[in-house]
C-alpha atoms as a PDB file:
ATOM      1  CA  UNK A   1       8.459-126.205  66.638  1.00  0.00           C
ATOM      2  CA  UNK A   2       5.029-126.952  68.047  1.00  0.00           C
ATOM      3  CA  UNK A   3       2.899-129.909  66.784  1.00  0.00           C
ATOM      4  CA  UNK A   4      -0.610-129.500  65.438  1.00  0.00           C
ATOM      5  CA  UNK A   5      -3.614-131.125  66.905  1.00  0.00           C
ATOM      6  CA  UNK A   6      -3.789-133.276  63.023  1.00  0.00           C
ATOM      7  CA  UNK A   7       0.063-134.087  63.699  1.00  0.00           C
ATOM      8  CA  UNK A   8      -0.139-135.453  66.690  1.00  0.00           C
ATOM      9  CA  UNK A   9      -3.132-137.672  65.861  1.00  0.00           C
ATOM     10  CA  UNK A  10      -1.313-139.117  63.311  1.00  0.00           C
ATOM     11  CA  UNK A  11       2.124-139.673  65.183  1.00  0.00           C
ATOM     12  CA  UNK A  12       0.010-141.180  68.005  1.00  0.00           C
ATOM     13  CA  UNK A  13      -1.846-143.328  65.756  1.00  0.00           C
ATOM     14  CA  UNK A  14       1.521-144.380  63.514  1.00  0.00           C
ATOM     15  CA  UNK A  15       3.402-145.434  67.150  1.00  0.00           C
ATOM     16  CA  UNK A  16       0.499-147.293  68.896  1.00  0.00           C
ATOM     17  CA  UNK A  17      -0.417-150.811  67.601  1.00  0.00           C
ATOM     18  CA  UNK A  18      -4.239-151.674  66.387  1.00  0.00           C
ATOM     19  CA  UNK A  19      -5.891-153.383  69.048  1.00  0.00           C
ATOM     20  CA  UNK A  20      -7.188-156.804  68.530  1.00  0.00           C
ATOM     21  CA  UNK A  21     -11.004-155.787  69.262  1.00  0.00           C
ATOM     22  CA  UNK A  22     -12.850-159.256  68.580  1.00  0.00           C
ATOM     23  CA  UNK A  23     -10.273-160.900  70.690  1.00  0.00           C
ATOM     24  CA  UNK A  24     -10.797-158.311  73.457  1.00  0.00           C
ATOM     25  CA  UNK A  25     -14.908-158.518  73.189  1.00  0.00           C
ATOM     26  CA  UNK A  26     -14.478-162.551  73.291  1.00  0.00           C
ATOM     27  CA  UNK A  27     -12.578-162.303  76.554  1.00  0.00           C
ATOM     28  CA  UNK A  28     -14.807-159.880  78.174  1.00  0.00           C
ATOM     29  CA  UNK A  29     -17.767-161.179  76.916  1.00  0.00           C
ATOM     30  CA  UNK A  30     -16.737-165.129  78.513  1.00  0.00           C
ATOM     31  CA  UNK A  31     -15.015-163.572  81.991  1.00  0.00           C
ATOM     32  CA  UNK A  32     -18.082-161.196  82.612  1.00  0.00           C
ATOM     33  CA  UNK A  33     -20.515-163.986  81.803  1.00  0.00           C
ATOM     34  CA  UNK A  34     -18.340-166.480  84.314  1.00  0.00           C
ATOM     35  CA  UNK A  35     -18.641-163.731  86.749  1.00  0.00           C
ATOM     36  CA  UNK A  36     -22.326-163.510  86.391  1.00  0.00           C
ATOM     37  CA  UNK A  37     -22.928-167.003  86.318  1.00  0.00           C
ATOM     38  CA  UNK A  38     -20.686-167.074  90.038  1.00  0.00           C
ATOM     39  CA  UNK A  39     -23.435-164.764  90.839  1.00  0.00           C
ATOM     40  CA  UNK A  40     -26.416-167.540  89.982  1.00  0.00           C
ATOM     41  CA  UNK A  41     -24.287-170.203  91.228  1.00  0.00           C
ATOM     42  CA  UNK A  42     -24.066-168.344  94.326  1.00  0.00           C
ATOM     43  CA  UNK A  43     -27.801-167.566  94.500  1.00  0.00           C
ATOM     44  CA  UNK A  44     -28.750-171.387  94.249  1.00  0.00           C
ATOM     45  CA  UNK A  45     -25.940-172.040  97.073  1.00  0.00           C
ATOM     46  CA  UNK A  46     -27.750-169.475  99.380  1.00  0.00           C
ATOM     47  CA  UNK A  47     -31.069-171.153  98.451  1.00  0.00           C
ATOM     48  CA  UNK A  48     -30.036-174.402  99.450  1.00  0.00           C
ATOM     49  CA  UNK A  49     -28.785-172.925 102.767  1.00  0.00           C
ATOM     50  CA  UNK A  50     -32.151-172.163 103.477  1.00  0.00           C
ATOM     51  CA  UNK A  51     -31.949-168.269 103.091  1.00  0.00           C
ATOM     52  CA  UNK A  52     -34.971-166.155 102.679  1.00  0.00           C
ATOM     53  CA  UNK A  53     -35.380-164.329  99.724  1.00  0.00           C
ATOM     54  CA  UNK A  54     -33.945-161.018 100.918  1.00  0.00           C
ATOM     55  CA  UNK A  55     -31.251-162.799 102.361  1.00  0.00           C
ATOM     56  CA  UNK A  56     -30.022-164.247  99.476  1.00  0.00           C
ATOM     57  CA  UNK A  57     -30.369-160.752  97.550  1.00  0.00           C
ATOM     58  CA  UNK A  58     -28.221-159.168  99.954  1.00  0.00           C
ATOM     59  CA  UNK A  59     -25.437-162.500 100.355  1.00  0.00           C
ATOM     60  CA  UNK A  60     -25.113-162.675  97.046  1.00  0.00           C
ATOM     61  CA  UNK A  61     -22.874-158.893  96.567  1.00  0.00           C
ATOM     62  CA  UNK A  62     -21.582-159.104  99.852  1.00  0.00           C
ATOM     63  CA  UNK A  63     -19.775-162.442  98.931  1.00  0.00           C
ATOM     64  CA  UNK A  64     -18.736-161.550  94.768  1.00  0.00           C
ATOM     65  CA  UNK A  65     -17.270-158.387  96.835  1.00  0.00           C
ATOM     66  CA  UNK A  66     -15.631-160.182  99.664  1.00  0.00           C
ATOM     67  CA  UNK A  67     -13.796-162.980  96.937  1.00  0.00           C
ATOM     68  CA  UNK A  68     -12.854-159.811  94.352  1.00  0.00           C
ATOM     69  CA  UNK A  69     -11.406-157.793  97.349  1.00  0.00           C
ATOM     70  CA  UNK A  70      -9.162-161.161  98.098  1.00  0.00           C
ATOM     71  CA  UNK A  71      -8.222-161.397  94.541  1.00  0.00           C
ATOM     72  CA  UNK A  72      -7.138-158.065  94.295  1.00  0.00           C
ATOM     73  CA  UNK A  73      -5.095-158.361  97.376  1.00  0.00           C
ATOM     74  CA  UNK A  74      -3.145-160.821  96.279  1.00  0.00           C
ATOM     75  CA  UNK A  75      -2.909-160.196  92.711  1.00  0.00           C
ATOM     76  CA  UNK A  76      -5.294-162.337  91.084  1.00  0.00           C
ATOM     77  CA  UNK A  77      -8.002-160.067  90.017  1.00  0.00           C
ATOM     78  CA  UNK A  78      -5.613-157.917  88.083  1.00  0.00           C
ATOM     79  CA  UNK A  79      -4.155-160.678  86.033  1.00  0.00           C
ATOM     80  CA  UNK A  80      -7.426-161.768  85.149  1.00  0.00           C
ATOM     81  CA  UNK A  81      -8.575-157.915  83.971  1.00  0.00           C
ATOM     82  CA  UNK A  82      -5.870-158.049  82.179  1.00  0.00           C
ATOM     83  CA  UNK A  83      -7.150-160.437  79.659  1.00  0.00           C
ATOM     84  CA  UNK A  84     -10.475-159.919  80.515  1.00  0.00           C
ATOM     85  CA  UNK A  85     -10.606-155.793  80.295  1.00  0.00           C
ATOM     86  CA  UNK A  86     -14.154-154.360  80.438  1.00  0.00           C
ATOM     87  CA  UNK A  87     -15.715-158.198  81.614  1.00  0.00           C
ATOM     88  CA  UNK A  88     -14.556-157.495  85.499  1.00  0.00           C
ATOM     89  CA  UNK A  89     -16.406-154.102  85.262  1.00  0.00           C
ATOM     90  CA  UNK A  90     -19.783-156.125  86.085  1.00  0.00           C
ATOM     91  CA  UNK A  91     -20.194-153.692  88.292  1.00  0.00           C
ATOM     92  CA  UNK A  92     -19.947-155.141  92.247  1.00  0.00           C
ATOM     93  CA  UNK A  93     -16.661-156.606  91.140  1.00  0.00           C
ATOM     94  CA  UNK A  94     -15.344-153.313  89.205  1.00  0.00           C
ATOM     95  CA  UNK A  95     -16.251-151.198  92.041  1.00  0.00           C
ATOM     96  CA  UNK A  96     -14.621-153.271  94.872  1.00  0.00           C
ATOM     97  CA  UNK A  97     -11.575-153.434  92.977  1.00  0.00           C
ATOM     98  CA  UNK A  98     -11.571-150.018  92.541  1.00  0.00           C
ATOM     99  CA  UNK A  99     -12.090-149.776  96.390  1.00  0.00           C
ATOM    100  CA  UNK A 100      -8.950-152.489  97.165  1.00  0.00           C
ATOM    101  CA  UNK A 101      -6.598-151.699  94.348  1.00  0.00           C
ATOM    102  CA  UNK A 102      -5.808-148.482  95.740  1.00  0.00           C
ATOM    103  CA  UNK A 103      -5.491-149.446  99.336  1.00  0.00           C
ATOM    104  CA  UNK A 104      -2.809-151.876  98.716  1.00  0.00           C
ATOM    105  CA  UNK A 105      -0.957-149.398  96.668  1.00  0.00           C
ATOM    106  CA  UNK A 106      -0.784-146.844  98.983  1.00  0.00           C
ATOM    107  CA  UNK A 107      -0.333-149.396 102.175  1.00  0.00           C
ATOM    108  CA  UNK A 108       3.592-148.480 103.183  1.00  0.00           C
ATOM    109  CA  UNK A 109       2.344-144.490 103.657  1.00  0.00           C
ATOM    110  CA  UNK A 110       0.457-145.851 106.764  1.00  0.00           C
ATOM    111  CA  UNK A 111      -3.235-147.395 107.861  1.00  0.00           C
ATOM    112  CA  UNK A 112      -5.242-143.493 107.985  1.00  0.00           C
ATOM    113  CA  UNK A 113      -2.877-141.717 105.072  1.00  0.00           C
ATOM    114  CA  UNK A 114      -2.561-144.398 103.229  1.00  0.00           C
ATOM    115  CA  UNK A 115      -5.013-147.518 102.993  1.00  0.00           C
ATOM    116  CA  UNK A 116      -7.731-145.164 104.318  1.00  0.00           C
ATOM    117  CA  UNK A 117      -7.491-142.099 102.930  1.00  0.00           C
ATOM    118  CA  UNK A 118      -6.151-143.720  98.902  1.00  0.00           C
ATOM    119  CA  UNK A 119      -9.003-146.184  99.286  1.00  0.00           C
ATOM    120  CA  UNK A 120     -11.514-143.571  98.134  1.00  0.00           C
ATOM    121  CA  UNK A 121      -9.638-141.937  95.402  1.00  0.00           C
ATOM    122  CA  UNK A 122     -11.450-143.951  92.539  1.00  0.00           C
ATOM    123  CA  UNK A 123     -14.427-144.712  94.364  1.00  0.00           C
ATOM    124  CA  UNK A 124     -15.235-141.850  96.301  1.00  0.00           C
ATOM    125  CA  UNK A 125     -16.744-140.064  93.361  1.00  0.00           C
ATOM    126  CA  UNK A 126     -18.845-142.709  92.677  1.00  0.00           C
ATOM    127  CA  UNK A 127     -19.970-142.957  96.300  1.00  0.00           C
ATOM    128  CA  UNK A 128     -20.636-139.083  96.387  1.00  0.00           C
ATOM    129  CA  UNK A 129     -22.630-138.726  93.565  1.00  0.00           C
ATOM    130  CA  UNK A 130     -24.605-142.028  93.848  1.00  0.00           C
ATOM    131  CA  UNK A 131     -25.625-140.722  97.532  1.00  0.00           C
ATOM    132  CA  UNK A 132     -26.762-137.470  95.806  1.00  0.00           C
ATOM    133  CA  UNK A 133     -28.433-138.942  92.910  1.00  0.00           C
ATOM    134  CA  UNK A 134     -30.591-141.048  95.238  1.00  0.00           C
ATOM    135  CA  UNK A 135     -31.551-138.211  97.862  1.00  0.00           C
ATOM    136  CA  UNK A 136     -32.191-136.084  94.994  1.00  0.00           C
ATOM    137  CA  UNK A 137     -34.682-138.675  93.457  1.00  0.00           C
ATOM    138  CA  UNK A 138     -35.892-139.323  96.565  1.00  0.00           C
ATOM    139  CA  UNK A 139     -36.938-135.721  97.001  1.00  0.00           C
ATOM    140  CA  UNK A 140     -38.780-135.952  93.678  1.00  0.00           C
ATOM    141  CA  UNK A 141     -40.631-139.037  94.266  1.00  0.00           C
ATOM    142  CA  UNK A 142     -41.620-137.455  98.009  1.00  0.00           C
ATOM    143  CA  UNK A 143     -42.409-133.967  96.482  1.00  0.00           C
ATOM    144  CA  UNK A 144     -44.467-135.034  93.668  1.00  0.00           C
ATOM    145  CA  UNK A 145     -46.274-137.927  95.407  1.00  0.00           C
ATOM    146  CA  UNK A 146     -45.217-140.407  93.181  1.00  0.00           C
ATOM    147  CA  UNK A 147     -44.359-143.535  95.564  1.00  0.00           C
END
């Protein structure tokens, strides 16, 4: 006896619980702040140091990446997702633990097969189509003089 589109809806809806939404916005809404403010706290570090303005601008993601790839590999940046949900997805963080989380998974099939290759799986999409989104407005702004 098959199950209609309606009936299924309603079975899925009866077994999963209501999620608790404002909870959920509170927690991304004070983790994704924290993780932009890092990011300002971060800029005024580099400042101090005496870095030049495109300096900083380019420290800045290289570091938030470099700490949320070591949290992901060893565990941390997961637990705090977790609780956090769409407030790591600032997006430098979200997209390097998109980058790591599948590279540890896959580690025991071997460094090319595995960490290399997996690596990509979430990210390489993103990668592809940002790279062709970019030459492809670069093409307009060059064809149609608009630089």
């Amino acid at each position: 006896m098959a199950t209609t589109n309606k009936e299924y809806s309603k079975m899925a809806k009866k077994a999963s619980p209501p999620s608790p939404k404002f909870k959920n916005m509170f927690f991304a809404f004070i983790i994704g702040g924290f993780i932009c403010c890092m990011g300002e706290v971060l800029r005024f570090a580099f400042e101090k140091a005496g870095l030049n303005e495109l300096e900083v601008k380019n420290a800045i993601p290289v570091t938030l990446i470099a700490i949320t790839a070591f949290l992901t590999g060893i565990g941390v940046f997961d637990k705090i997702a977790r609780v956090a949900g769409a407030g790591t997805i600032v997006p430098i963080t979200g997209f390097a633990n998109s980058v790591v989380s599948p590279a540890m998974e896959f580690k025991a099939e071997g460094k090319i097969m595995g960490t290399g290759v997996q690596m990509f799986t979430i990210a390489g999409p993103v990668i592809v189509y940002g790279t062709a989104s970019a030459v492809l407005y670069g093409l307009i702004i060059y064809i149609f003089k608009l630089y």
